[in-house]
Protein backbone atom coordinates (compact mmCIF):
# COMPACT_ATOMS: atom_id res chain seq x y z
CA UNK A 1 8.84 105.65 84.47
CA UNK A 2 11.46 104.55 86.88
CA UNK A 3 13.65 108.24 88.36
CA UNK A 4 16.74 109.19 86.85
CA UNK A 5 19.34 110.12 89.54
CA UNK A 6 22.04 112.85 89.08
CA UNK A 7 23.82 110.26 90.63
CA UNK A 8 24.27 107.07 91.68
CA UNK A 9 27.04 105.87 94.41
CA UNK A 10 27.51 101.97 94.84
CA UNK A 11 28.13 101.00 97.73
CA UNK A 12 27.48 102.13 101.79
CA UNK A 13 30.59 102.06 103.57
CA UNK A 14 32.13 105.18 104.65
CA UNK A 15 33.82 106.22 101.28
CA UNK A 16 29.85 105.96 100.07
CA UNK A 17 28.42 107.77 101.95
CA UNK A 18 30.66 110.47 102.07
CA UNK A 19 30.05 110.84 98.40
CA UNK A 20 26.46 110.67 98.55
CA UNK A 21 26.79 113.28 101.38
CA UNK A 22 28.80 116.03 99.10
CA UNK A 23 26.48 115.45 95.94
CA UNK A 24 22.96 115.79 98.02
CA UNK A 25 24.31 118.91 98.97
CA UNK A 26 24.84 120.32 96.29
CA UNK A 27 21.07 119.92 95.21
CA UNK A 28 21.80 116.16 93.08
CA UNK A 29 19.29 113.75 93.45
CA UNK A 30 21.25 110.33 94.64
CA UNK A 31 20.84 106.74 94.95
CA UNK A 32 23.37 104.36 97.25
CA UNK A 33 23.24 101.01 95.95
CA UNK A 34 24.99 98.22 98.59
CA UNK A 35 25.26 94.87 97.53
CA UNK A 36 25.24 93.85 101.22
CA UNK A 37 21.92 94.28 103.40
CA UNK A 38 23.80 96.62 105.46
CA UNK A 39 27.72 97.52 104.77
CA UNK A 40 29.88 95.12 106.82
CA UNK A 41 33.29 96.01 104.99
CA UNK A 42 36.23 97.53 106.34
CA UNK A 43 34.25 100.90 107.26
CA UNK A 44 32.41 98.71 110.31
CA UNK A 45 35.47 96.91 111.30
CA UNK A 46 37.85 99.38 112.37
CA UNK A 47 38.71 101.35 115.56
CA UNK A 48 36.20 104.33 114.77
CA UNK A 49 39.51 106.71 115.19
CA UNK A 50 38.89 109.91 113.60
CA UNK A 51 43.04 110.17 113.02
CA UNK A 52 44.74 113.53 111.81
CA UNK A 53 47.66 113.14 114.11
CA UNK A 54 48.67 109.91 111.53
CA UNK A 55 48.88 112.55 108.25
CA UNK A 56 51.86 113.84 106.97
CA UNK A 57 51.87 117.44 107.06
CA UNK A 58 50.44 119.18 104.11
CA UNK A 59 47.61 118.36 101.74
CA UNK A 60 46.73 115.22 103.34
CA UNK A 61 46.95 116.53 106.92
CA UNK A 62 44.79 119.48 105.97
CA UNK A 63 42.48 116.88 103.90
CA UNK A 64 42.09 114.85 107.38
CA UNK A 65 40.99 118.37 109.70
CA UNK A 66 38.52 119.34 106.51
CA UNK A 67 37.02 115.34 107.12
CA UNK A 68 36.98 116.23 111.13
CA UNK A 69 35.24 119.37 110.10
CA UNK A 70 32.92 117.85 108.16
CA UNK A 71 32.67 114.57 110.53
CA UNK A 72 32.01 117.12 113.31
CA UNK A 73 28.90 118.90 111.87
CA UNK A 74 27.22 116.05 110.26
CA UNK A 75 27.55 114.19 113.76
CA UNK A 76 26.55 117.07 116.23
CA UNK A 77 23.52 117.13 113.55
CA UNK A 78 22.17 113.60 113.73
CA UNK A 79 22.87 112.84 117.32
CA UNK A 80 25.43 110.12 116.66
CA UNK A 81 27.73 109.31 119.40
CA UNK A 82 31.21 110.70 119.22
CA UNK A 83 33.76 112.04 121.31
CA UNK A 84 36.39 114.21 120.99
CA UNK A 85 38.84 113.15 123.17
CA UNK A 86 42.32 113.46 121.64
CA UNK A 87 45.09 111.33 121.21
CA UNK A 88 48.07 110.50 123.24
CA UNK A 89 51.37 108.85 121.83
CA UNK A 90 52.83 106.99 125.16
CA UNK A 91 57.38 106.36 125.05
CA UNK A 92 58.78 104.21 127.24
CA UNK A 93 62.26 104.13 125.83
CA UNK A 94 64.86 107.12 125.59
CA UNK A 95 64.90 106.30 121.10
CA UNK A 96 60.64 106.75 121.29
CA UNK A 97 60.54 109.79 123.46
CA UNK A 98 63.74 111.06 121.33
CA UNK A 99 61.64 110.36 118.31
CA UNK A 100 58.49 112.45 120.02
CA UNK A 101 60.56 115.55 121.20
CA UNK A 102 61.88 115.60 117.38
CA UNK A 103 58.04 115.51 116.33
CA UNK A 104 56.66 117.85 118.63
CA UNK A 105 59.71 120.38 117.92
CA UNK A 106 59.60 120.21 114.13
CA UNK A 107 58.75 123.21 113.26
CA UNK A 108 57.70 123.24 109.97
CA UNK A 109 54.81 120.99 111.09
CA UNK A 110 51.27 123.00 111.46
CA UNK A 111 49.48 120.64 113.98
CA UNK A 112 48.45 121.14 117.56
CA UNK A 113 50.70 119.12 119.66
CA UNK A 114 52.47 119.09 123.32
CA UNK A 115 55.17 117.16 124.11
CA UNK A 116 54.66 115.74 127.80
CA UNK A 117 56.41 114.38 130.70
CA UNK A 118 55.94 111.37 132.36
CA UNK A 119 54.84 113.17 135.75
CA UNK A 120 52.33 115.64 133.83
CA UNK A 121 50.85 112.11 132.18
CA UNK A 122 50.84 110.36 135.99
CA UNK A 123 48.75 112.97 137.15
CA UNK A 124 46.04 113.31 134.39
CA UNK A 125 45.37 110.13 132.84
CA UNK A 126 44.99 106.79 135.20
CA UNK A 127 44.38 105.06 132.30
CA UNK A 128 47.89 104.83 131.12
CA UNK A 129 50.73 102.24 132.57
CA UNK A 130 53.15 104.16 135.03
CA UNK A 131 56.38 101.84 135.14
CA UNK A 132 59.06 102.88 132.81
CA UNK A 133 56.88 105.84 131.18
CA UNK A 134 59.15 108.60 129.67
CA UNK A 135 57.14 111.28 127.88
CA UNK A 136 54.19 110.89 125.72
CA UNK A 137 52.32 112.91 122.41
CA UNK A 138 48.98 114.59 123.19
CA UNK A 139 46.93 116.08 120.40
CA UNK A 140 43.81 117.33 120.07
CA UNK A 141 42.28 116.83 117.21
CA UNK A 142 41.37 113.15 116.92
CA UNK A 143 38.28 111.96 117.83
CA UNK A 144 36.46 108.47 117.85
CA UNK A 145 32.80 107.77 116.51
CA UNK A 146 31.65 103.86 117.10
CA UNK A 147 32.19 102.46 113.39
CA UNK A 148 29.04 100.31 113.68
CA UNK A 149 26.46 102.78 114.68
CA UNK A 150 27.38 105.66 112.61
CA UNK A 151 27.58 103.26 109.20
CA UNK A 152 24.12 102.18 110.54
CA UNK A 153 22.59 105.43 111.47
CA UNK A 154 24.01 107.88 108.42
CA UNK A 155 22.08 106.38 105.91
CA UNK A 156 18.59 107.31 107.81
CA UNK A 157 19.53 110.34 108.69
CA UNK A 158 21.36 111.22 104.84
CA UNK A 159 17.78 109.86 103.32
CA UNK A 160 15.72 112.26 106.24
CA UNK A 161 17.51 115.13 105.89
CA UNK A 162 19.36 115.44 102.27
CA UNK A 163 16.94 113.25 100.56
CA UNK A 164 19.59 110.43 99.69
CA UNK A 165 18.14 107.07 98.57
CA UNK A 166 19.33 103.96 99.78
CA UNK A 167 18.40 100.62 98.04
CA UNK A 168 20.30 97.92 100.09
CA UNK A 169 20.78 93.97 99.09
CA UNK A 170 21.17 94.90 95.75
CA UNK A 171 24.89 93.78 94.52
CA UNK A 172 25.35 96.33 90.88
CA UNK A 173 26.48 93.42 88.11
CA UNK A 174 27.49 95.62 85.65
CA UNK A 175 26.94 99.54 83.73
CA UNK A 176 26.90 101.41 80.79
CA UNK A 177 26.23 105.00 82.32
CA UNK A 178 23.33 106.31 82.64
CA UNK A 179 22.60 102.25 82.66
CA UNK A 180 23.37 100.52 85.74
CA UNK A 181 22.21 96.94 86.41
CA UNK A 182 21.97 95.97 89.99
CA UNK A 183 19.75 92.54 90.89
CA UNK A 184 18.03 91.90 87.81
CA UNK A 185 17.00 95.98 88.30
CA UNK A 186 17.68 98.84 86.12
CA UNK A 187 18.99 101.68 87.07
CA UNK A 188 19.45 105.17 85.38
CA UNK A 189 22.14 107.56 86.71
CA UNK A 190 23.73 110.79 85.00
CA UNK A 191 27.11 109.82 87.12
CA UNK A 192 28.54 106.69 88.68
CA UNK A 193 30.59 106.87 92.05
CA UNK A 194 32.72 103.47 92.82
CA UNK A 195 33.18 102.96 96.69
CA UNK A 196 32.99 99.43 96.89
CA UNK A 197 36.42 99.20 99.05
CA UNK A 198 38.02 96.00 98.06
CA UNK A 199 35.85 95.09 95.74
CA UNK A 200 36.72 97.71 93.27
CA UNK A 201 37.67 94.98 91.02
CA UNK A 202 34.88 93.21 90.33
CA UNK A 203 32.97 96.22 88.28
CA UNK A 204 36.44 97.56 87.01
CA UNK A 205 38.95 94.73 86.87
CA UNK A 206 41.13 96.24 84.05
CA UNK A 207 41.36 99.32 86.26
CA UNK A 208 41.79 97.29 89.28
CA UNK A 209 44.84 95.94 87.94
CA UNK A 210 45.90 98.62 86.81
CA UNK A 211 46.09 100.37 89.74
CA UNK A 212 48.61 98.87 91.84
CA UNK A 213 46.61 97.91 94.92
CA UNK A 214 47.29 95.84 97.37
CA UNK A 215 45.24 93.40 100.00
CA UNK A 216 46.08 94.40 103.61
CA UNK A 217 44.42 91.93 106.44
CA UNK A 218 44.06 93.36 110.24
CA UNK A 219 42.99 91.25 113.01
CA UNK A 220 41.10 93.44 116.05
CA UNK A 221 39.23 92.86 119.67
CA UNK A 222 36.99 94.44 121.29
CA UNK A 223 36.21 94.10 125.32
CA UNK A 224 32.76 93.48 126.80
CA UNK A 225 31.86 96.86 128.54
CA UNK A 226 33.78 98.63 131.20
CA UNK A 227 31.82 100.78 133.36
CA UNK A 228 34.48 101.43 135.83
CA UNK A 229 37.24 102.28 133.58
CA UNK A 230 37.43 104.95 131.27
CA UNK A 231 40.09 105.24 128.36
CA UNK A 232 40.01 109.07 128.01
CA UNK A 233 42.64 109.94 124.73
CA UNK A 234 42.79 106.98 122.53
CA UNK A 235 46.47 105.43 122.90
CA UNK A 236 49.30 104.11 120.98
CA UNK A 237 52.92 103.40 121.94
CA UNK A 238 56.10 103.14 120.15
CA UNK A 239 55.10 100.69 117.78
CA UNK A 240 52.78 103.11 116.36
CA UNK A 241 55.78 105.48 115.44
CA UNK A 242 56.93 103.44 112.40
CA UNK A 243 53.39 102.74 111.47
CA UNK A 244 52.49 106.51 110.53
CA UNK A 245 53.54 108.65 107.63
CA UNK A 246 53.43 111.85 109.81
CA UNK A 247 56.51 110.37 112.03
CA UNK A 248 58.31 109.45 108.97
CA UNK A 249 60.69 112.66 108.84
CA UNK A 250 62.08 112.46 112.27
CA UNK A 251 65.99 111.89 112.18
CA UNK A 252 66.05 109.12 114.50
CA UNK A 253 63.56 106.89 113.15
CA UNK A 254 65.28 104.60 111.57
CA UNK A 255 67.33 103.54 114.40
CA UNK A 256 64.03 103.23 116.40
CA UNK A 257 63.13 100.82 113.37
CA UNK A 258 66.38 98.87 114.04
CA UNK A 259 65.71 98.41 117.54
CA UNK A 260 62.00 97.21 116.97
CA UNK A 261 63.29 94.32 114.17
CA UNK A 262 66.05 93.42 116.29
CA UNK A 263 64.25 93.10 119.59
CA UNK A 264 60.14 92.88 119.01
CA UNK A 265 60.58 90.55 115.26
CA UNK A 266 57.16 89.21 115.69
CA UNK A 267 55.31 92.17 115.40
CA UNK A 268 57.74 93.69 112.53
CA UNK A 269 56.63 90.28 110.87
CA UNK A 270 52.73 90.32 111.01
CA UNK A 271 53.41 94.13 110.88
CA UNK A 272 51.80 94.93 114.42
CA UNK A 273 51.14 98.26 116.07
CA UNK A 274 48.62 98.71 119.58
CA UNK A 275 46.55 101.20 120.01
CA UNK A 276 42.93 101.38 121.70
CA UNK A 277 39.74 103.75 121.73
CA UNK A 278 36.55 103.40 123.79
CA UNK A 279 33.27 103.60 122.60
CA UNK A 280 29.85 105.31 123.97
CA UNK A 281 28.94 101.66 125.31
CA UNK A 282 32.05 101.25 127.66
CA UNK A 283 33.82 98.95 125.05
CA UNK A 284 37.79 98.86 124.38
CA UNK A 285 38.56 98.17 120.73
CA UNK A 286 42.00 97.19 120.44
CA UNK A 287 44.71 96.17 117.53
CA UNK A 288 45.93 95.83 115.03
CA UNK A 289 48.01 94.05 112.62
CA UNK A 290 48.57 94.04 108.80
CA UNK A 291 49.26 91.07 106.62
CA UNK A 292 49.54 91.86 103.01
CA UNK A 293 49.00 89.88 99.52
CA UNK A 294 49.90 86.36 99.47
CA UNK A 295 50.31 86.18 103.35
CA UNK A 296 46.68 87.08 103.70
CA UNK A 297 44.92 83.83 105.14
CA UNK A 298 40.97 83.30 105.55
CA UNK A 299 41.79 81.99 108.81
CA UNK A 300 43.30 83.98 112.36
CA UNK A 301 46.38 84.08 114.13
CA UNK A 302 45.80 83.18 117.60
CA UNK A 303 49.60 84.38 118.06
CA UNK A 304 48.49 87.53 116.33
CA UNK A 305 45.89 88.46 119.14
CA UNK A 306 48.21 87.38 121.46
CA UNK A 307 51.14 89.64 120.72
CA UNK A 308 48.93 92.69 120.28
CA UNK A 309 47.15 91.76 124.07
CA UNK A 310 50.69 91.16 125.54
CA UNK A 311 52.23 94.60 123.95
CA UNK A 312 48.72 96.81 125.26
CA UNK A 313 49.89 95.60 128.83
CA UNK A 314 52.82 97.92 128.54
CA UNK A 315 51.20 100.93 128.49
CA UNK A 316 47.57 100.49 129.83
CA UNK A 317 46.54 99.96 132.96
CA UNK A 318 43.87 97.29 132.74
CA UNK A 319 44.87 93.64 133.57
CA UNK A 320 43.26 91.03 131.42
CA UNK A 321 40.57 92.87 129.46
CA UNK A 322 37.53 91.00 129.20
CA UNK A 323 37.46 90.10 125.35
CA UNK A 324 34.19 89.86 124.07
CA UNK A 325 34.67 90.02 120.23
CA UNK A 326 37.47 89.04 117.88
CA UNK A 327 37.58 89.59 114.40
CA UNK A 328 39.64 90.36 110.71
CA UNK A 329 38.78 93.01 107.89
CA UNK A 330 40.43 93.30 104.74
CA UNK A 331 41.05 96.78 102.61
CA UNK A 332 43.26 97.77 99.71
CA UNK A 333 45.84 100.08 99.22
CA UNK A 334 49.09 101.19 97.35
CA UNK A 335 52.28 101.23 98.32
CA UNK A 336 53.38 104.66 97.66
CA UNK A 337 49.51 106.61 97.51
CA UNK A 338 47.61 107.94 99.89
CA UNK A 339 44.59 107.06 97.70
CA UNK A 340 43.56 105.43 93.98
CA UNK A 341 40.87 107.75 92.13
CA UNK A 342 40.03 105.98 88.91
CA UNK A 343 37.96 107.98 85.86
CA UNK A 344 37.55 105.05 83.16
CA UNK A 345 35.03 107.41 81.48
CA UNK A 346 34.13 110.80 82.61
CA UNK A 347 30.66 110.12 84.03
CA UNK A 348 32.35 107.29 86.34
CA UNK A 349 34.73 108.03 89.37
CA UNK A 350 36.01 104.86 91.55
CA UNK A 351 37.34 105.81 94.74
CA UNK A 352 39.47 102.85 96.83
CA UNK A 353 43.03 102.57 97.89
CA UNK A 354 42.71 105.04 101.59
CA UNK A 355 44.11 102.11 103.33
CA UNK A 356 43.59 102.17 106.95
CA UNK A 357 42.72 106.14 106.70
CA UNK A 358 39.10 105.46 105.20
CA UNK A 359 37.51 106.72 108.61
CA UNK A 360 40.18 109.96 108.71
CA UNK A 361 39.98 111.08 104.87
CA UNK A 362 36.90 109.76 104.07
CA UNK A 363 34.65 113.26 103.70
CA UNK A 364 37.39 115.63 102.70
CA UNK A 365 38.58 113.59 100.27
CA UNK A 366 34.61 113.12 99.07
CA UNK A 367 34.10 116.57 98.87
CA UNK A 368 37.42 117.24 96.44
CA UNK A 369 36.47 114.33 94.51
CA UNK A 370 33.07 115.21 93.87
CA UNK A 371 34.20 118.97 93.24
CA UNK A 372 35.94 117.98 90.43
CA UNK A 373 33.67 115.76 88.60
CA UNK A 374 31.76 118.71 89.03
CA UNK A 375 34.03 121.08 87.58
CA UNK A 376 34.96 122.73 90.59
CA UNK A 377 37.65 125.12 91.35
CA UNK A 378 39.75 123.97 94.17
CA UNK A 379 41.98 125.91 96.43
């Protein structure tokens, strides 16, 4: 007689396995089915940014350090690379360091943060671009795993040490829990978890629509590997101000907005903000850009590439990267929540909707979701 899981979680991006990672610990026997034979979704195609400083203050901020908690001890357990190197928000215009000194002075906000000159950023990071630098963002509390080897390696190490089981290839065509068929294969689960990313709608199309979501397309590079040149904090620039919900309550915003549509259109259009991380390997990965809905083509902007490549010269110090890889992934999200946590019936949960903040929320926001189906208490 084939096992019946506690559980069963479909699919093995980062959303997944976070879920499978919460319900093997507490005790549940689970099963990941991925329709893919590894997961090649969003949750590989990203920066690998671990990203707290991008939260708005409150739940979701405190959600994010939880994930970094979690991130930290699961990582420092399995011997996956990561490093914790911070985060630095470069200005080199009076409105973005005005915008920086009102975010590292607000005090109502609970996150680490220093506010830093130009001279103090001169003398500790080479990495950054020295002509018309004003004052810059440091945090510490971001930190940047390589997308593609921890999405590979997590699933040995979840099987090795919590017992997870992982049945790859296997696309689930449809359920009736504690039914699930997946490849012409039964399956028998007590409890369904959807993480299938954009492909929520294909197992739950009414909820799907429903929902609200919408398509967002980024194109990203990566460089070949640098071993003279190291990145230290991961950067953005000013761009990256109107891109992030925590920056969203400082007064002079908007009129940093203004300045960006009037002057830098291009990037307001394929909504385009820089920033760049370095890997274990040596490699920059830098982007990004975000088409949405109907403006969502399967093929790439050349110009796109080229605007983000042109605006990185600004503020880091590396002529002409060597560009080894180029490529596009597509997730969903909603316009006005952080996340989309759908309970058709209350043995299934879909999870979907965290945007670009999949990497950052990913395990705190597992471990509250699975708490409730649970029954949990929450704080």
């Amino acid at each position: 007689m084939k096992k019946i899981y506690d559980a069963a979680v479909i699919g093995a991006g980062i959303l997944g396995l976070a879920h499978a990672y919460h319900l093997a610990k507490r005790g549940l026997s689970v099963v990941v089915l991925e329709r893919h034979p590894r997961a090649q979704g969003a949750s590989v195609r990203n920066f690998g940014m671990l990203w707290p400083i991008g939260q708005p203050s409150g739940p979701l901020y405190r959600m994010a350090r939880r994930s970094a908690e979690i991130w930290l001890e699961i990582l420092k357990a399995s011997g996956i690379w990561h490093d914790r190197v911070g985060s630095l928000h470069l200005a080199y215009h009076d409105d973005e360091a005005q915008v920086l000194h009102e975010f590292a002075n607000d005090l109502g906000d609970e996150r680490p943060r220093e506010l830093l000159t130009a001279e103090a950023i001169i003398a500790s990071y080479a990495s950054v671009q020295t002509k018309g630098l004003r004052a810059g963002l440091w945090s510490p509390t971001e930190m940047t795993v390589d997308p593609r080897q921890a999405i590979a390696e997590l699933p040995n190490w979840l099987q090795k040490v919590h017992g997870v089981d992982f049945v790859f290839n296997t696309p689930v065509r449809s359920f009736d829990v504690p039914w699930i068929e997946a490849a012409g294969t039964e399956w028998q689960a007590r409890r369904m978890f959807i993480c299938t990313g954009a492909d929520f709608r294909e197992l739950l199309p009414r909820e799907f629509a429903d929902a609200g979501l919408i398509p967002c397309k980024l194109q990203m590079m990566r460089t070949s590997p640098l071993e003279e040149f190291r990145l230290g904090p991961m950067l953005a620039a000013g761009l990256t101000l109107q891109h992030y919900r925590s920056f969203a309550s400082c007064p002079t915003l908007p009129a940093l907005r203004e300045r960006f549509a009037r002057e830098l259109p291009e990037y307001c259009r394929y909504g385009i903000h820089v920033m760049a991380s370095q890997n274990g390997r040596g490699e920059l990965v830098i982007g990004d850009s975000h088409e949405y809905g109907s403006d969502i083509e399967p093929f790439d902007k050349p110009v796109i590439d080229e605007l983000i490549l042109s605006y990185l010269k600004t503020f880091l110090a590396l002529r002409d990267p060597p560009i080894a890889a180029r490529w596009h992934g597509i997730y969903v999200k909603h316009p006005e929540l952080p996340y989309v946590v759908a309970r058709p019936t209350p043995n299934v949960t879909a999870v979907t909707g965290v945007g670009g903040a999949g990497m950052t929320l990913s395990f705190g926001l597992a471990e509250q979701v699975v708490g409730t189906s649970l029954g949990e208490k929450h704080d």
